[in-house]
PDB file of N, CA and C in Angstrom:
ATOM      1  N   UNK A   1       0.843  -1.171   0.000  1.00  0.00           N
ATOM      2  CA  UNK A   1       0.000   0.000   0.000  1.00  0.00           C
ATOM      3  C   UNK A   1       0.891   1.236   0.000  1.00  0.00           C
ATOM      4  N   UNK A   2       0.553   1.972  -0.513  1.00  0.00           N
ATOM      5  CA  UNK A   2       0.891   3.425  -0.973  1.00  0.00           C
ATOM      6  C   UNK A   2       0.531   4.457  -0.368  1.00  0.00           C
ATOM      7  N   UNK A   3       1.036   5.986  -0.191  1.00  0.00           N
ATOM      8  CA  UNK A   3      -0.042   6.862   0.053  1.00  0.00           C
ATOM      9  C   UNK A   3       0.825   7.859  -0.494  1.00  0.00           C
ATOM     10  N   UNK A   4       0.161   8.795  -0.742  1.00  0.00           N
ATOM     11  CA  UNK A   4       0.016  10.204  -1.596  1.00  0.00           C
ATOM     12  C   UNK A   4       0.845  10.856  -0.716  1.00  0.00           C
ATOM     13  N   UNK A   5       0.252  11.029   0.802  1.00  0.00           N
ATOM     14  CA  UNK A   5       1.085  12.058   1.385  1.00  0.00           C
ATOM     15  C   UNK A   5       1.520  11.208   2.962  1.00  0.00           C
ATOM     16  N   UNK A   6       2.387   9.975   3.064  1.00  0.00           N
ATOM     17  CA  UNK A   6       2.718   9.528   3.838  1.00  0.00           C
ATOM     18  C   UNK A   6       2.845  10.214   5.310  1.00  0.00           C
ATOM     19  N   UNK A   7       3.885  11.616   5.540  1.00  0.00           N
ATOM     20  CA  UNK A   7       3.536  12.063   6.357  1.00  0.00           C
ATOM     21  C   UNK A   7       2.234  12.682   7.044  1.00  0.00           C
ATOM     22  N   UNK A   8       1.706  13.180   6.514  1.00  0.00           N
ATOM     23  CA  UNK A   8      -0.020  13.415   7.020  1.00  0.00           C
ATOM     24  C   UNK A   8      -0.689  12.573   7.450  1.00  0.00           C
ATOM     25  N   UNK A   9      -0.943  10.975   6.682  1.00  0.00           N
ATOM     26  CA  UNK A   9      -0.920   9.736   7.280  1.00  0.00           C
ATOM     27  C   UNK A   9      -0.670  10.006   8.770  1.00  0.00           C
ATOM     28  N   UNK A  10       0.598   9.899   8.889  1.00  0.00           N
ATOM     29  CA  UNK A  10       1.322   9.851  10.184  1.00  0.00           C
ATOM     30  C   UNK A  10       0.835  10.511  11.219  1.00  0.00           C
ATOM     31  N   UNK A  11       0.898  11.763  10.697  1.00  0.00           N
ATOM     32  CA  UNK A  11       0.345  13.280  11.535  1.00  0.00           C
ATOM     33  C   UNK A  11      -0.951  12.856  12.271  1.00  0.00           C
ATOM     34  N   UNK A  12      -2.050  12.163  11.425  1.00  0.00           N
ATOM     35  CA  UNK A  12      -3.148  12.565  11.508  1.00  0.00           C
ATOM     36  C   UNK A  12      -3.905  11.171  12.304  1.00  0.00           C
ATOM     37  N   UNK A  13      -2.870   9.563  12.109  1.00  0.00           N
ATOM     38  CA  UNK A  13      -3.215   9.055  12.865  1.00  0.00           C
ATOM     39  C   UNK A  13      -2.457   8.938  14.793  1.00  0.00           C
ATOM     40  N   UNK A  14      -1.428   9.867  14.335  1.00  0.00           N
ATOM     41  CA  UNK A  14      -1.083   9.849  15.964  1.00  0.00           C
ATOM     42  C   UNK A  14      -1.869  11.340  16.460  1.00  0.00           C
ATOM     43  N   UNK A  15      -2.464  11.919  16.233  1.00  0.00           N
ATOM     44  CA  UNK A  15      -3.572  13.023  16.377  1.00  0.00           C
ATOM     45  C   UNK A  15      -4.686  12.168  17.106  1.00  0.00           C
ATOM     46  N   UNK A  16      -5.128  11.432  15.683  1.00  0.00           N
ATOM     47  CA  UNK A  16      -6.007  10.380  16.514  1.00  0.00           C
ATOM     48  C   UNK A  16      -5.747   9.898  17.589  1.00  0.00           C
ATOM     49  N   UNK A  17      -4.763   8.658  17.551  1.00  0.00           N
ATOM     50  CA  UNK A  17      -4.406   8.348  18.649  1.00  0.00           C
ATOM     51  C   UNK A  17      -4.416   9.062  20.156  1.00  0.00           C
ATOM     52  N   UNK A  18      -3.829   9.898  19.814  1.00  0.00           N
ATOM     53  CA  UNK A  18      -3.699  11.193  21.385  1.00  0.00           C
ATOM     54  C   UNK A  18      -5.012  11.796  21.761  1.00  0.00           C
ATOM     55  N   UNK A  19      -5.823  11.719  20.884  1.00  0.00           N
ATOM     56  CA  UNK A  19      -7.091  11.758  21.357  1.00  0.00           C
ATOM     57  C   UNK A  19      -8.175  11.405  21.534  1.00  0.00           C
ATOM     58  N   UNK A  20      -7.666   9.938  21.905  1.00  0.00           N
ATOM     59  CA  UNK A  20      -8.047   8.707  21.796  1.00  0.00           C
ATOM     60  C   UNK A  20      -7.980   8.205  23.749  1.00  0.00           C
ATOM     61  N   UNK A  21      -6.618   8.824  24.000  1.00  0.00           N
ATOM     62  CA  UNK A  21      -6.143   8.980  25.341  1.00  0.00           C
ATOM     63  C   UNK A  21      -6.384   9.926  26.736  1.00  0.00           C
ATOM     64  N   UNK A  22      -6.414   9.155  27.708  1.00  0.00           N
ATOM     65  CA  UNK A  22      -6.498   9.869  29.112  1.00  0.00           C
ATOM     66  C   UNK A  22      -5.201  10.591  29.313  1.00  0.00           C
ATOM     67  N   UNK A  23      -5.498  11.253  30.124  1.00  0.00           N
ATOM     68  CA  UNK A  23      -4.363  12.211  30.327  1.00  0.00           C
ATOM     69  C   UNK A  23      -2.895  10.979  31.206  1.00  0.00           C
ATOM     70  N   UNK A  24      -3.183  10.170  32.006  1.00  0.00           N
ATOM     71  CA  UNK A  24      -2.415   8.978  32.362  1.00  0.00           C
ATOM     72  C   UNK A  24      -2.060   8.374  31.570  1.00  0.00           C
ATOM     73  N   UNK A  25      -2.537   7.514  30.288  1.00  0.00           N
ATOM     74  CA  UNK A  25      -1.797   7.272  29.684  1.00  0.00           C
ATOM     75  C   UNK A  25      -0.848   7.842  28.809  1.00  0.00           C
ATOM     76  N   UNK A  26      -1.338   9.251  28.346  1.00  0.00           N
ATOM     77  CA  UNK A  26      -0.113  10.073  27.665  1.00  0.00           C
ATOM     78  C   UNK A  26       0.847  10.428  28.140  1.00  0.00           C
ATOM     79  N   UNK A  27       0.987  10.613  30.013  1.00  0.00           N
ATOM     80  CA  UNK A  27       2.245  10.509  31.042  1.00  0.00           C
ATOM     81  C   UNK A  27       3.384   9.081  31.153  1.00  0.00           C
ATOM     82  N   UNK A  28       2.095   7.957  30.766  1.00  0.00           N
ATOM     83  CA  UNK A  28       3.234   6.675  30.564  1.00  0.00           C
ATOM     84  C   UNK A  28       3.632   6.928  29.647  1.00  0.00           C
ATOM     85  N   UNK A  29       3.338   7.224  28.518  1.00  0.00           N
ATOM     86  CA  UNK A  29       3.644   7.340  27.133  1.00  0.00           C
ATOM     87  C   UNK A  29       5.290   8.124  27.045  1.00  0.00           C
ATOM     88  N   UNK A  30       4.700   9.384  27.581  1.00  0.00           N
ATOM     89  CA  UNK A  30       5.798   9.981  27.587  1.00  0.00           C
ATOM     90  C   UNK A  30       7.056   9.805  28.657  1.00  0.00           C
ATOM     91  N   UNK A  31       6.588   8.381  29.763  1.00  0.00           N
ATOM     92  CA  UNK A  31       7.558   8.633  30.801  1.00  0.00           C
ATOM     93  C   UNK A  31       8.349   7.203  30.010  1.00  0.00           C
ATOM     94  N   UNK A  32       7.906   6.670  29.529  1.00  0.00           N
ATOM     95  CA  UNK A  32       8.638   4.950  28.916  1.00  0.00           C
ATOM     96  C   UNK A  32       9.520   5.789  27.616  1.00  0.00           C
ATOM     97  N   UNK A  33       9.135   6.926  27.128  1.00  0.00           N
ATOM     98  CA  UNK A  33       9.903   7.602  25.822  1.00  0.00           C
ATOM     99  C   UNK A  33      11.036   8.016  26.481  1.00  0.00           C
ATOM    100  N   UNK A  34      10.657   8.420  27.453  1.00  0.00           N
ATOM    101  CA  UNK A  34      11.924   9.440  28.175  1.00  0.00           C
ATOM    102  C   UNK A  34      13.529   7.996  28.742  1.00  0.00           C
ATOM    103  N   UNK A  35      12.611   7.150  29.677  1.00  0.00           N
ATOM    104  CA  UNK A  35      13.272   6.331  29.995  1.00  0.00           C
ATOM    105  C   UNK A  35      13.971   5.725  28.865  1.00  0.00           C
ATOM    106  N   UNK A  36      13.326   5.237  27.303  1.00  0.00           N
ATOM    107  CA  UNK A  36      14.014   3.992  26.458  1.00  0.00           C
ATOM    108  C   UNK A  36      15.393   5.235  26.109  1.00  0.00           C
ATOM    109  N   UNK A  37      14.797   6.702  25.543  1.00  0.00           N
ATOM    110  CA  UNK A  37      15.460   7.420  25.358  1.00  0.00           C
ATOM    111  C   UNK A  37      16.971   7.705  26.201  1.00  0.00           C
ATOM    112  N   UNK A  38      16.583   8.085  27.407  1.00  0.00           N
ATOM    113  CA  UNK A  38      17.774   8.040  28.382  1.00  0.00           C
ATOM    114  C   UNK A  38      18.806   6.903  28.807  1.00  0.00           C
ATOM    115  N   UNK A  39      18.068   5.047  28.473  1.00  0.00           N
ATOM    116  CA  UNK A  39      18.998   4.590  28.969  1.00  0.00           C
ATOM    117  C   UNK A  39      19.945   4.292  27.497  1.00  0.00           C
ATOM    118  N   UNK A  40      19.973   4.734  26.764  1.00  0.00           N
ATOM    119  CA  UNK A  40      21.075   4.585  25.311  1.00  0.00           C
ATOM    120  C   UNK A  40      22.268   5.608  25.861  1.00  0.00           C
ATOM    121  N   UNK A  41      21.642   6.665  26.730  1.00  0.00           N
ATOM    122  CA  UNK A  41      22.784   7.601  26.478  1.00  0.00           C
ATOM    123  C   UNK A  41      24.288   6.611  27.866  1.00  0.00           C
ATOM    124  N   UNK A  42      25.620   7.399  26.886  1.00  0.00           N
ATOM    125  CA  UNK A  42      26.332   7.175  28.105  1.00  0.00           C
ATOM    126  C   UNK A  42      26.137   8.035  29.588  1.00  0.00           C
ATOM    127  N   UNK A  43      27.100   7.770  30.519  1.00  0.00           N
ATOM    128  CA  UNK A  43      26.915   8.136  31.738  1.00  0.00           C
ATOM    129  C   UNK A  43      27.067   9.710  31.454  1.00  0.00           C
ATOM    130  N   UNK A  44      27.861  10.271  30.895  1.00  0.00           N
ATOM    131  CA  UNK A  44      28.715  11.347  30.092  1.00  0.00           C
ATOM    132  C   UNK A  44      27.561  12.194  29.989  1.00  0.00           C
ATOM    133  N   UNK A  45      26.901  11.346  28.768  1.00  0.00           N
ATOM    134  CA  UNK A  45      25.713  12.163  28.309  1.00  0.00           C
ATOM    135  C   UNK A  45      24.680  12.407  28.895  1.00  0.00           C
ATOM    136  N   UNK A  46      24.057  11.568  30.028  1.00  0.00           N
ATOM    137  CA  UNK A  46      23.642  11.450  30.892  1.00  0.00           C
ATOM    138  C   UNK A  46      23.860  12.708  31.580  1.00  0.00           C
ATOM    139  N   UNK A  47      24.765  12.895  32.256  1.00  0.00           N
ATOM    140  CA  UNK A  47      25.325  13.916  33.218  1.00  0.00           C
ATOM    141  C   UNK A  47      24.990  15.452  32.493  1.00  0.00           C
ATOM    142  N   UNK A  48      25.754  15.468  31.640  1.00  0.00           N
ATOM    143  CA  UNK A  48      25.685  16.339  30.631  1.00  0.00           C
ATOM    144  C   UNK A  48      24.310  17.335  30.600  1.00  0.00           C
ATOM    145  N   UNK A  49      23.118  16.123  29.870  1.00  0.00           N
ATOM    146  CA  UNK A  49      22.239  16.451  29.782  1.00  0.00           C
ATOM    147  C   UNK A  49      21.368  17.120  31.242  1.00  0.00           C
ATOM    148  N   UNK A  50      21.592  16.669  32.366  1.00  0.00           N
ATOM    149  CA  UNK A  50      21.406  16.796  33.234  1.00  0.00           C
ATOM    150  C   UNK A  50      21.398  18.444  33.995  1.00  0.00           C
ATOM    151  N   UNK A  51      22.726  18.179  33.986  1.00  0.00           N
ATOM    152  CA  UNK A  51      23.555  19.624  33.584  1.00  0.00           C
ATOM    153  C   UNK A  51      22.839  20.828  33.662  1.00  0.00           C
ATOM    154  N   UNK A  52      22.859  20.407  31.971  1.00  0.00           N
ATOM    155  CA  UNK A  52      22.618  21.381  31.173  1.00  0.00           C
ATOM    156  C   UNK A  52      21.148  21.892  30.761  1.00  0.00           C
ATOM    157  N   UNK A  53      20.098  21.051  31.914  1.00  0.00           N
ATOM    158  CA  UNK A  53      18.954  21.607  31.640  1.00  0.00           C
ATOM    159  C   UNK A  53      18.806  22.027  33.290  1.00  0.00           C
ATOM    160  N   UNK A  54      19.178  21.531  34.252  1.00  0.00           N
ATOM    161  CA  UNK A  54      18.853  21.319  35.627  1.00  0.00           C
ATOM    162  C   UNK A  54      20.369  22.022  36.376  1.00  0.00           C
ATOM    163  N   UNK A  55      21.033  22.026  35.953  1.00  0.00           N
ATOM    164  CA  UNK A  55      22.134  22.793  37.330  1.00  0.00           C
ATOM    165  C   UNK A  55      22.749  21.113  37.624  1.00  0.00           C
ATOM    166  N   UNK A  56      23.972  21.632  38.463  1.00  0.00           N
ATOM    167  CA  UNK A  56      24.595  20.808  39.224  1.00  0.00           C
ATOM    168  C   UNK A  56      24.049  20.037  40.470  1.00  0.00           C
ATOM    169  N   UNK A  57      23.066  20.822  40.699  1.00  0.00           N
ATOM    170  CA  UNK A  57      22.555  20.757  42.249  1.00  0.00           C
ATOM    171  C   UNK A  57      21.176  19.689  42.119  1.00  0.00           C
ATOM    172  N   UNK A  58      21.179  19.475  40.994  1.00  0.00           N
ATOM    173  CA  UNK A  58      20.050  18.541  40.689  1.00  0.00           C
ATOM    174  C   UNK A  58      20.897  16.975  41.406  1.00  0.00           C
ATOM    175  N   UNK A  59      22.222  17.133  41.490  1.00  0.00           N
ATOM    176  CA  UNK A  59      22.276  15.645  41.785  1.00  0.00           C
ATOM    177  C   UNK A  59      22.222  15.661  42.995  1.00  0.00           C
ATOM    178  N   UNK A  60      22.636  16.520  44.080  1.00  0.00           N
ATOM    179  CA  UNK A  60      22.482  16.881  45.745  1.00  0.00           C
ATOM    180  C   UNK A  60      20.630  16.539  45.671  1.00  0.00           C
ATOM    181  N   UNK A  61      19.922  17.610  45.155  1.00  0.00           N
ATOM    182  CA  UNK A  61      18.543  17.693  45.330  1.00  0.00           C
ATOM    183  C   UNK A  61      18.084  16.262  45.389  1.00  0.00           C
ATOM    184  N   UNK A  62      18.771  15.633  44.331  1.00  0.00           N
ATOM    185  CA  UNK A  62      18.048  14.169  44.544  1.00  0.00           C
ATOM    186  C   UNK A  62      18.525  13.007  44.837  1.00  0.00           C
ATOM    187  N   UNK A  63      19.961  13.381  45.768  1.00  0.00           N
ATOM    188  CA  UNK A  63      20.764  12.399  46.418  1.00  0.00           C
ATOM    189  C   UNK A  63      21.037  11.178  45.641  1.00  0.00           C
ATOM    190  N   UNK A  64      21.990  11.940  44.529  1.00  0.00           N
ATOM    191  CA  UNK A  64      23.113  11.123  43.484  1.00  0.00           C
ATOM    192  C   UNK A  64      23.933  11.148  43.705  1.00  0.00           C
ATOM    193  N   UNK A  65      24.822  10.561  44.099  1.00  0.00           N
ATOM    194  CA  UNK A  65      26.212  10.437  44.306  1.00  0.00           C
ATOM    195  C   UNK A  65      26.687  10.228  43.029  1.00  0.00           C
ATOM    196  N   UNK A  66      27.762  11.205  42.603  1.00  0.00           N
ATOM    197  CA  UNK A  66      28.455  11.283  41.608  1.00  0.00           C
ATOM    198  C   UNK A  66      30.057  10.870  41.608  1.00  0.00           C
ATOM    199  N   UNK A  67      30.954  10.280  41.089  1.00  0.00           N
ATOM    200  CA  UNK A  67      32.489  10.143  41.231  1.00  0.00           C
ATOM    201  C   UNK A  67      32.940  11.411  40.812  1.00  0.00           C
ATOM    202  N   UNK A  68      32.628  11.632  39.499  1.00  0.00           N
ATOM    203  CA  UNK A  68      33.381  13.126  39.202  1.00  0.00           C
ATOM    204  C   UNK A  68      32.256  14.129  38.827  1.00  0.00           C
ATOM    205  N   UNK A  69      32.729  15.360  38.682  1.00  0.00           N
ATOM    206  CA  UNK A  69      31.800  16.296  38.481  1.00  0.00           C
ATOM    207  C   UNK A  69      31.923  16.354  36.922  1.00  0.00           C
ATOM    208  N   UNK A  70      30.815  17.016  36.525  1.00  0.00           N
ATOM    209  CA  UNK A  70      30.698  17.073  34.653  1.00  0.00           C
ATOM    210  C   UNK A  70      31.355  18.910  34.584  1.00  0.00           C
TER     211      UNK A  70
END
């Protein structure tokens, strides 16, 4: 099967989909994305990312023990 405008397809059945959904399941949704997403990264990147959206103090705040600092 074929389609004319494949992406729109796409667009329009995850549109559907999402509104198809409770507000709970779009939090698993997005918390299993986050997780598959995060565990690929290295520790590095990990940190990094961390970082660089949250401060240093995010690892104190949530009692991480770190070996080195990023």
């Amino acid at each position: 099967m074929n389609f004319k405008d494949r992406d729109s397809v796409i667009d329009s059945y995850a549109q559907y989909i999402l509104d198809s959904l409770d507000m709970d399941a779009v939090l698993n949704i997005a918390y299993d994305t986050l997780v598959g997403n995060l565990t690929d990264y290295t520790n590095e990147q990990l940190a990094t990312e961390i970082v660089e959206s949250y401060g240093e103090e995010w690892f104190e705040d949530h009692n991480v023990e770190v070996d080195e600092t990023v």
